[in-house]
Structures are given as C-alpha cells and as structure tokens.
C-alpha atoms as a PDB file:
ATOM      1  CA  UNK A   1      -6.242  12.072 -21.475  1.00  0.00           C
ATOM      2  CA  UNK A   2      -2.874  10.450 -21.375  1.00  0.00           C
ATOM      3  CA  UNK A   3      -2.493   6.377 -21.232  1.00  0.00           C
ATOM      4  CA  UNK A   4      -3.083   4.953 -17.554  1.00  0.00           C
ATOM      5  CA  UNK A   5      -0.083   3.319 -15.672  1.00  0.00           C
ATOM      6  CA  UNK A   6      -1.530  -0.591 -16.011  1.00  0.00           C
ATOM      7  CA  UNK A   7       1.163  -1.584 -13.465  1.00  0.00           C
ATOM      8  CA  UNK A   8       0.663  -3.767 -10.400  1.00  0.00           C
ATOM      9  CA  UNK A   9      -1.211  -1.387  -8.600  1.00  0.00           C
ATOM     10  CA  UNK A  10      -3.829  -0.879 -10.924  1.00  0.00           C
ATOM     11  CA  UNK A  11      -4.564  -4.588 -11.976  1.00  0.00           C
ATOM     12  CA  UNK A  12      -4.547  -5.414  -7.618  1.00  0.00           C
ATOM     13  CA  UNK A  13      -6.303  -2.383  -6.230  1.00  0.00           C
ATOM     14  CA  UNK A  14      -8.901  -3.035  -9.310  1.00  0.00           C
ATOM     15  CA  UNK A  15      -9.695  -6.375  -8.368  1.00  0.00           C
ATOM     16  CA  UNK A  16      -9.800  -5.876  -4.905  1.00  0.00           C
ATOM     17  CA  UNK A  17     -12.283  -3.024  -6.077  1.00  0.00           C
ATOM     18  CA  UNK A  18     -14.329  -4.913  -8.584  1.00  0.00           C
ATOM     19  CA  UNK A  19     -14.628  -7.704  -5.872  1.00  0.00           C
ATOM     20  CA  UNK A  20     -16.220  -5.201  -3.349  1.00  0.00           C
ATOM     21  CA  UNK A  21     -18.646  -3.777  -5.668  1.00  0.00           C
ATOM     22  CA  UNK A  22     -20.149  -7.231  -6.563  1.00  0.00           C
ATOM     23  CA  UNK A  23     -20.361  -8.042  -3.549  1.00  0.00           C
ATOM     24  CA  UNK A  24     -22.343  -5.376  -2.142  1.00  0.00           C
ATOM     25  CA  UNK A  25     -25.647  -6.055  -3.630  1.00  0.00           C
ATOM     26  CA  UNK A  26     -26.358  -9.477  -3.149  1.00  0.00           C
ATOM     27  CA  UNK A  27     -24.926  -9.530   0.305  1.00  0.00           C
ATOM     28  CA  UNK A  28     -26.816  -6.293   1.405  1.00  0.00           C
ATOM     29  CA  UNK A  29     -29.782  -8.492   0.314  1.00  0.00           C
ATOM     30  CA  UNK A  30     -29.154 -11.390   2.858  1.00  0.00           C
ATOM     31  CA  UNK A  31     -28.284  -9.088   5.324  1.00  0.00           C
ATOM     32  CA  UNK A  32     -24.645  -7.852   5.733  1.00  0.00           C
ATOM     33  CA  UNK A  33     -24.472  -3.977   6.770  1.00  0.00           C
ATOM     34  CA  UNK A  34     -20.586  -2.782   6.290  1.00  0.00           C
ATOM     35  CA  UNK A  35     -18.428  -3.145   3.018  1.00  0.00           C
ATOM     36  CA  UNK A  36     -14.686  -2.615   3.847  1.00  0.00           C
ATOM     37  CA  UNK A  37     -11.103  -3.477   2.342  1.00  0.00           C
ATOM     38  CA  UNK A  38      -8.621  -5.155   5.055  1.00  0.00           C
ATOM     39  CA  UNK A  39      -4.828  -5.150   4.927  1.00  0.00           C
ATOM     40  CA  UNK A  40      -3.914  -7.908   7.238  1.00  0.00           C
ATOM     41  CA  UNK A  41      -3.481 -11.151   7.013  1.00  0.00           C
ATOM     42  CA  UNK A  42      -6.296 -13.931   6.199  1.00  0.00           C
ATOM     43  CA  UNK A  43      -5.788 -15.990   9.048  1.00  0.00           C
ATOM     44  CA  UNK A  44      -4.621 -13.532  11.881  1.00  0.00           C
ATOM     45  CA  UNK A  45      -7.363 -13.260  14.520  1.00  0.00           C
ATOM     46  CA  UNK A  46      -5.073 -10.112  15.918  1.00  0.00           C
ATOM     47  CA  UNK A  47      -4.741  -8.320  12.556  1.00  0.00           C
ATOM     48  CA  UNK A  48      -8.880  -9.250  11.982  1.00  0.00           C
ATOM     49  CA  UNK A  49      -9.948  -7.439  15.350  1.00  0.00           C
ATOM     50  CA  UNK A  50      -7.576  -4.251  14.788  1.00  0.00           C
ATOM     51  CA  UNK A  51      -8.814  -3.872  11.239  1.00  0.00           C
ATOM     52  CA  UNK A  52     -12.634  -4.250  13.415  1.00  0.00           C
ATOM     53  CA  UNK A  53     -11.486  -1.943  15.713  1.00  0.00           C
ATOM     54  CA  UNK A  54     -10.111   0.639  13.634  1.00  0.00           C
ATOM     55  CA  UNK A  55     -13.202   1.335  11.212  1.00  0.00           C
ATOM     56  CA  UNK A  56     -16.713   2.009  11.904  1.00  0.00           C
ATOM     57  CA  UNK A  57     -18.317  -1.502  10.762  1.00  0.00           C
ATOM     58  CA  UNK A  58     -21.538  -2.977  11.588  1.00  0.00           C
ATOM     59  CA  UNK A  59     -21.804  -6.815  11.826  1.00  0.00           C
ATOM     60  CA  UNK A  60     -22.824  -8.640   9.487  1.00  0.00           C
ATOM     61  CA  UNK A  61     -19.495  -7.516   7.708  1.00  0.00           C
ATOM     62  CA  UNK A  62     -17.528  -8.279   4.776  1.00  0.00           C
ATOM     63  CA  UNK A  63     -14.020  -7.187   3.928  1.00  0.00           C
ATOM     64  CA  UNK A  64     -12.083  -7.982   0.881  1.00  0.00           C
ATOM     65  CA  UNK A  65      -8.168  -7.643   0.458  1.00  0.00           C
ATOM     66  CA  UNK A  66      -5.348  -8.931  -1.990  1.00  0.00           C
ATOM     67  CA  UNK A  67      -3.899 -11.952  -0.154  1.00  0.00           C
ATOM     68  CA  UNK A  68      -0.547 -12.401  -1.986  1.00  0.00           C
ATOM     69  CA  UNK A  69       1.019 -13.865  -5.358  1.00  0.00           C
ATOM     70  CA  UNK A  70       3.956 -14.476  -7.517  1.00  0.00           C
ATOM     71  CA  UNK A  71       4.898 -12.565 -11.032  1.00  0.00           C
ATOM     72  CA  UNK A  72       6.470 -13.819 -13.790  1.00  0.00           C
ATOM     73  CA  UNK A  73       7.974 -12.466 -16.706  1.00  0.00           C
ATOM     74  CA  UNK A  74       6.052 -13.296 -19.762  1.00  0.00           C
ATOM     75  CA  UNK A  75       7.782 -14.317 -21.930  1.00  0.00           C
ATOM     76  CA  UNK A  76      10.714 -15.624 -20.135  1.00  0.00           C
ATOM     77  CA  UNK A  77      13.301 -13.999 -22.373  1.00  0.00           C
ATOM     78  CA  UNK A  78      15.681 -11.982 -21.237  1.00  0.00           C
ATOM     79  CA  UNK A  79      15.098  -8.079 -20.378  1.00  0.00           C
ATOM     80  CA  UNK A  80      16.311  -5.225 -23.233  1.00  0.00           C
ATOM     81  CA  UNK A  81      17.535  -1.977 -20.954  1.00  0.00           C
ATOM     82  CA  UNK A  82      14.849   0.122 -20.559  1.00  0.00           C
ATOM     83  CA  UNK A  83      11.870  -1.441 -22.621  1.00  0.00           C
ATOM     84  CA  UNK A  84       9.157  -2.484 -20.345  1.00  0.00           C
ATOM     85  CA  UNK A  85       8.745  -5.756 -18.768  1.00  0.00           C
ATOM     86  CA  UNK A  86       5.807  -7.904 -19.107  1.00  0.00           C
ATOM     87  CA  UNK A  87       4.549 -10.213 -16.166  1.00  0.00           C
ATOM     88  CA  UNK A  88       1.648 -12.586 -15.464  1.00  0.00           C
ATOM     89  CA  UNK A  89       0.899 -12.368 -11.745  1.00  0.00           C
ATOM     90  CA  UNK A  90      -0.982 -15.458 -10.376  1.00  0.00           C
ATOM     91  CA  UNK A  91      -2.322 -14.120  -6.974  1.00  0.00           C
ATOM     92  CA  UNK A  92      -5.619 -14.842  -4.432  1.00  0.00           C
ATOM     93  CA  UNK A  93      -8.080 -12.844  -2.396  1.00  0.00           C
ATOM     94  CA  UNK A  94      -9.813 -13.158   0.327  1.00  0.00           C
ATOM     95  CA  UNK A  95     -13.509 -12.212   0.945  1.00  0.00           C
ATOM     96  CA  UNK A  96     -13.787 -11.872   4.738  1.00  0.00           C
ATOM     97  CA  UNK A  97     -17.564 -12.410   6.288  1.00  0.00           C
ATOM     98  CA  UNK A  98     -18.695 -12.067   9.631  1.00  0.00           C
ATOM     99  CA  UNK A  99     -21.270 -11.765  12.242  1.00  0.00           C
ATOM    100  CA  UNK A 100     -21.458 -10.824  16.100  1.00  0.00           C
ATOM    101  CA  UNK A 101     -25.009 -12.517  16.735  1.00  0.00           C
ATOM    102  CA  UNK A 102     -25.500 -12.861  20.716  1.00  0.00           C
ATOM    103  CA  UNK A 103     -27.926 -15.429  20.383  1.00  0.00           C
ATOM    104  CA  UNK A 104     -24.537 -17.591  19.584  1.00  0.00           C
ATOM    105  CA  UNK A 105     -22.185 -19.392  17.099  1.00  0.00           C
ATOM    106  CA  UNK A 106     -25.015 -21.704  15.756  1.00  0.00           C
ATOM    107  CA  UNK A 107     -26.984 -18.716  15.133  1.00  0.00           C
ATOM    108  CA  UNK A 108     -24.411 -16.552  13.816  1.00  0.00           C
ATOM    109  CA  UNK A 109     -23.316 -19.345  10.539  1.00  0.00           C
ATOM    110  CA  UNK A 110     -27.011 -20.999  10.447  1.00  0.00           C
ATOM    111  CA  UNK A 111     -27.486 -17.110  10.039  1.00  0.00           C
ATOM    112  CA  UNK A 112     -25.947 -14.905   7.872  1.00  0.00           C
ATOM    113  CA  UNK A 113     -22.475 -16.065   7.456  1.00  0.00           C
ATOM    114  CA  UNK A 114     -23.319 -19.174   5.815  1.00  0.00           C
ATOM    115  CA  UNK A 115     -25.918 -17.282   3.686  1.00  0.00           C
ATOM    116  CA  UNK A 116     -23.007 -14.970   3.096  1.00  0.00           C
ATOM    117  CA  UNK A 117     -19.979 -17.668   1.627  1.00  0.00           C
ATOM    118  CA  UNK A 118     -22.631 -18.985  -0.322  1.00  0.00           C
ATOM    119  CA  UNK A 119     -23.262 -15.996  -1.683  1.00  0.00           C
ATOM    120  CA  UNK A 120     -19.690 -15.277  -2.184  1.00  0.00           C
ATOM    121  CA  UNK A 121     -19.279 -18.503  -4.672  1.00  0.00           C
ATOM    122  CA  UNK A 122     -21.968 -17.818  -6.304  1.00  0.00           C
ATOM    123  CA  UNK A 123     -21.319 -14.485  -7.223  1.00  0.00           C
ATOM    124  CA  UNK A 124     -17.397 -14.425  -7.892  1.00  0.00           C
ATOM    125  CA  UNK A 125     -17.334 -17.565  -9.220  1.00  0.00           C
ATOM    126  CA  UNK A 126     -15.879 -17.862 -13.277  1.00  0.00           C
ATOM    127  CA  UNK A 127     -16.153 -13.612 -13.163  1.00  0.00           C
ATOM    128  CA  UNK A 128     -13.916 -11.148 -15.147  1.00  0.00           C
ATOM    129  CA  UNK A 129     -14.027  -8.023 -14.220  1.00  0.00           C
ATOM    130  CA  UNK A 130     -13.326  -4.738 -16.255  1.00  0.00           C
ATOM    131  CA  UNK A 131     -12.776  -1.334 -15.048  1.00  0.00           C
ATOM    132  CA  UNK A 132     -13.826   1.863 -17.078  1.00  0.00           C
ATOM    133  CA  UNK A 133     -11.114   4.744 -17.205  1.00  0.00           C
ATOM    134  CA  UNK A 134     -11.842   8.112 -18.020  1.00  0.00           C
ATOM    135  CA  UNK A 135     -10.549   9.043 -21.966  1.00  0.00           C
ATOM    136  CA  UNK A 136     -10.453   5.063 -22.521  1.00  0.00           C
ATOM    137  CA  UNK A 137     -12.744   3.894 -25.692  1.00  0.00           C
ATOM    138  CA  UNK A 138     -12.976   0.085 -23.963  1.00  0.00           C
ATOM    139  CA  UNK A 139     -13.150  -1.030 -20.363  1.00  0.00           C
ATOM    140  CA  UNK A 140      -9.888  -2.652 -19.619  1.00  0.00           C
ATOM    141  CA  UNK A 141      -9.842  -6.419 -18.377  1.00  0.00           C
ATOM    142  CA  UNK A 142      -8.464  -6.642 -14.696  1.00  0.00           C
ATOM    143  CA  UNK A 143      -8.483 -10.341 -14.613  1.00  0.00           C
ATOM    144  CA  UNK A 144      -6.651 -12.542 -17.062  1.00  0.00           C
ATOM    145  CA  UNK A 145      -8.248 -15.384 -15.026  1.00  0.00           C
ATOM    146  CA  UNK A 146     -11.363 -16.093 -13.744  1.00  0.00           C
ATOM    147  CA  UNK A 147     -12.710 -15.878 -10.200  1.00  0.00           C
ATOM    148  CA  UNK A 148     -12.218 -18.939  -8.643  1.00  0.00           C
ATOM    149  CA  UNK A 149     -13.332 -19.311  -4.747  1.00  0.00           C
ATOM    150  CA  UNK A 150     -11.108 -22.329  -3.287  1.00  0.00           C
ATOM    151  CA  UNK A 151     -11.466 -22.594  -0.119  1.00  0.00           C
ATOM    152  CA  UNK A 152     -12.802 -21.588   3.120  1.00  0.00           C
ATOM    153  CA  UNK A 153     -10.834 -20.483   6.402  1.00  0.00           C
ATOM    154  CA  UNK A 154     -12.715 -20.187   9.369  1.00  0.00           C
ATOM    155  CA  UNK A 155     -10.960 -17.427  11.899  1.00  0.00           C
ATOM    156  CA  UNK A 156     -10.958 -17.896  15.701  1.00  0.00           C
ATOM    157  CA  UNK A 157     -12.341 -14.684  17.357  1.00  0.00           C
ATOM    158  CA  UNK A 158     -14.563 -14.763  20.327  1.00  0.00           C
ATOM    159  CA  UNK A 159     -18.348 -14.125  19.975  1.00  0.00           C
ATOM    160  CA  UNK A 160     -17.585 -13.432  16.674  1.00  0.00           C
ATOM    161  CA  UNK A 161     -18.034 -16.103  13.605  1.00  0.00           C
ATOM    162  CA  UNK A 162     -15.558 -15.146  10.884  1.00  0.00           C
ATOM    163  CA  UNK A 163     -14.516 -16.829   7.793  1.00  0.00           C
ATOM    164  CA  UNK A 164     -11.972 -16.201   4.603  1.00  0.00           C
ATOM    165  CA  UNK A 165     -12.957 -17.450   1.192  1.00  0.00           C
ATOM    166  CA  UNK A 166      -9.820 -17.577  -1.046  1.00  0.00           C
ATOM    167  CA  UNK A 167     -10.255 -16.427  -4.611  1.00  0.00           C
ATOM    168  CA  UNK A 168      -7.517 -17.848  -6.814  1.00  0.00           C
ATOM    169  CA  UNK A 169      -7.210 -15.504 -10.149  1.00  0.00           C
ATOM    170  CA  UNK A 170      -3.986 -13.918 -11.880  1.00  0.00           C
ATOM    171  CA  UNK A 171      -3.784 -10.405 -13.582  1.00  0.00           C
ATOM    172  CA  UNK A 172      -0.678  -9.352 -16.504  1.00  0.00           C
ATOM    173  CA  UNK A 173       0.638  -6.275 -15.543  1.00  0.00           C
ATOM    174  CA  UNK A 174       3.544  -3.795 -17.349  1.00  0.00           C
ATOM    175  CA  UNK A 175       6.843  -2.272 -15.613  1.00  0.00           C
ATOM    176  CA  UNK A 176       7.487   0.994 -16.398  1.00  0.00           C
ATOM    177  CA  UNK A 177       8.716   1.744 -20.168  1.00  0.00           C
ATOM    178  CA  UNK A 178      11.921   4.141 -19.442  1.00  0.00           C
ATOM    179  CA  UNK A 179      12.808   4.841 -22.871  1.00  0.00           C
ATOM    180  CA  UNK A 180      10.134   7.738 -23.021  1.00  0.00           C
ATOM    181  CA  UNK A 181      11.340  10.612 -22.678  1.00  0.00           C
ATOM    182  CA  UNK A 182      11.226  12.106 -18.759  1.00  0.00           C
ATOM    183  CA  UNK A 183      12.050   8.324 -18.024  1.00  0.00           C
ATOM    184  CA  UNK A 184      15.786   8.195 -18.522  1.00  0.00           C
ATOM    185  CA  UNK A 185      16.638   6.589 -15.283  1.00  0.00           C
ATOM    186  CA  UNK A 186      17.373   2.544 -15.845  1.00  0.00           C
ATOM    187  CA  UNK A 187      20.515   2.564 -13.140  1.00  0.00           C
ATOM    188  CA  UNK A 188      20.122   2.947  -9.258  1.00  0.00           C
ATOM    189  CA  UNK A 189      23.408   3.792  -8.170  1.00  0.00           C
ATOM    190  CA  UNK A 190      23.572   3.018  -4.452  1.00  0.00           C
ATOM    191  CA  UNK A 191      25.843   4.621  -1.833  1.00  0.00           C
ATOM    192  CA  UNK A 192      26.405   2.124   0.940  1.00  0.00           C
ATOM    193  CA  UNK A 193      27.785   2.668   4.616  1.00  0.00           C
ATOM    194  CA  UNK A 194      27.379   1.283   7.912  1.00  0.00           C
ATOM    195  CA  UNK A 195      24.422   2.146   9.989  1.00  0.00           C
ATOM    196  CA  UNK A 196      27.259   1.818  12.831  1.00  0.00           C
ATOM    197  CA  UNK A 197      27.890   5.874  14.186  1.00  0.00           C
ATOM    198  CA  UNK A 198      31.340   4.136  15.980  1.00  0.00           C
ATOM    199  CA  UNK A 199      32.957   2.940  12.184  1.00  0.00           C
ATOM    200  CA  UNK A 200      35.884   4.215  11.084  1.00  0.00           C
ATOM    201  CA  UNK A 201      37.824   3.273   8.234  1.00  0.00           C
ATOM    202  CA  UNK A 202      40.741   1.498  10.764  1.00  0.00           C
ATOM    203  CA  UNK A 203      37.055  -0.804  11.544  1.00  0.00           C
ATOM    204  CA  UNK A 204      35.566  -1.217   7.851  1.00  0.00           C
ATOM    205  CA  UNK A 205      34.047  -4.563   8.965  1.00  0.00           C
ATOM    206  CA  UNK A 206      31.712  -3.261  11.354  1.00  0.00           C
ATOM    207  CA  UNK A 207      28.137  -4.621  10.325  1.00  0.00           C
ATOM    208  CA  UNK A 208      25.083  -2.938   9.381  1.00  0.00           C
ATOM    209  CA  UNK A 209      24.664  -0.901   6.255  1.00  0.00           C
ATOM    210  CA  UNK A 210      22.465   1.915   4.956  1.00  0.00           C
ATOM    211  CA  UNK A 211      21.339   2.416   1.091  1.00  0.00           C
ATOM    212  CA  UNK A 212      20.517   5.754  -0.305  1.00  0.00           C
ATOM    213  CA  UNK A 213      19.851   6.436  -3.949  1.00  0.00           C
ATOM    214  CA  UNK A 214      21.345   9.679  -6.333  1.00  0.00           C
END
C-alpha cells in the first residue's frame, strides 16, 4: 500500500471530517437530526439557504466546512528545485447550527441551538484528531494545533436561528516531491495570447490574455 499524498487536501478535508464525526454523537443526543459539510461562506445568509436548499436536511442541523487560512513555508529557507516543500497552515472552521422551530426565535436558541454551541465547545475544544489509513502502522495527526472554538457568529435568516462557531487550529502539510521518478515536471512553461479573436500582430497591445500549459 503505497505512502498517502499528506498534501493540503488531506490535512483540510480530514479535519473538516474528524470535526463532523465528533460532532454527531453528542449533538444527535440534544437533538439535532442532519450532519452535513457546507462550502459557502460563514456569514452569507444567501450561500446558508442554497446550501439548505440544495440537500435533504432536517432542522435541528449542523454543517461543518473549512473557513480559510494562510501557509507558510516551514522553515523559511529558500526552496531546492524539485524537493518538496514544507508548510504550516494556520486555518479556522466553522461549525454551523441551526433550528426552524415555529414556536419562534426564543424557542429556537432557548432550544436546541444554544444546547447545540455549547455542545460544540465542549466537544472540540483542546482536540487532536487522527485519521487511520489503510496499510498505515499509526494513525496520522491531522491537527498540529488544537481545537480552539473562538467565537460565535450569529446568521440572519428568517424563521430560522443560525449560528457559526469559529474553530481556530493549523495543520503542516507537504508539496509534492518531484524528484521521484514519474515526477519530472518542476517547469510550467506557459503559452500566452490574447483572449481578443480581433488581435493581430499590427495590434499586439490589445488586452486580455489566455494561459495554457505543454
């Protein structure tokens, strides 16, 4: 069973896994009915109700997605051609709760959604989290950092009572190592023209430009 690719993907779509799956218990237990991932963004009512309207979910809900972060190369020295690149990625998630309860917005966080952020914290809170690969002896660590919940966002939908909790955490994560072999590539050679169809080469300044890669 060959190596697996510990590159951004795996580290991200881990955590945003490992999240879910601790999550599922304890918040089935107080109540919430549909586990999801979400792809928007945290604080976008309009992104929030397509992600609702596009999958089957039952309120009380709770969706988890990566929420954006910044790599960098550890340590700081300067790349050797080819060799693979090492990078600490300090990043957040968001846990997204919810509830539709008619009886009204008092009801609905008095309800389950406060029950639910509590739960959140108390759960994630100080976690690593380690995911088991098939033909690796130990489970490898997602999470260089801890879970740490930060804060909060309440979402403005109507008869609905939504909230984001913000997990702060970072992951290190491993470019590609192109001096194996079936790796040779370590130049992109680029052919550049103008997106124009009018340009001509009496017109070379036209704007617009189109990459393609050989």
């Amino acid at each position: 069973m060959p190596t697996p690719n510990l590159d951004f993907e795996f580290y991200a779509g881990g955590i945003e896994d490992g999240i879910l799956q601790a999550l599922t218990i304890p918040l089935k237990a107080i109540g919430a009915r549909s586990f999801a991932t979400y792809s928007g963004q945290l604080n976008s009512p309009e992104d929030l109700k397509r992600a609702i309207g596009s999958q089957t979910l039952q309120f009380p809900f709770v969706m988890v997605s990566y929420a954006g972060g910044e790599s960098k190369r550890v340590p700081p020295t300067p790349p050797v051609l080819g060799r693979p690149l090492y990078y600490r990625h300090d990043c957040s998630f968001a846990v997204i709760v919810a509830d539709n309860n008619p009886q009204g917005e008092r009801a609905r966080r008095r309800g389950p959604v406060y029950k639910m952020i509590a739960s959140v914290w108390d759960t994630l809170t100080g976690v690593r989290l380690k995911k088991v690969v098939d033909g690796v002896d130990e489970p490898i660590l997602l999470n260089a950092q801890v879970l740490e919940p930060i804060e909060n966002i309440q979402i403005q939908l109507p008869d609905i009572t939504a909230y984001g909790i913000v997990i702060d955490t970072s992951f290190d994560w491993i470019s590609p190592d192109r001096t194996t072999a079936g790796t040779p590539v370590t130049d992109l050679i680029l052919g550049v023209g103008s997106t124009n169809p009018d340009v001509s080469p009496e017109t070379p300044t036209t704007p617009g430009t189109s990459f393609g890669g050989s």
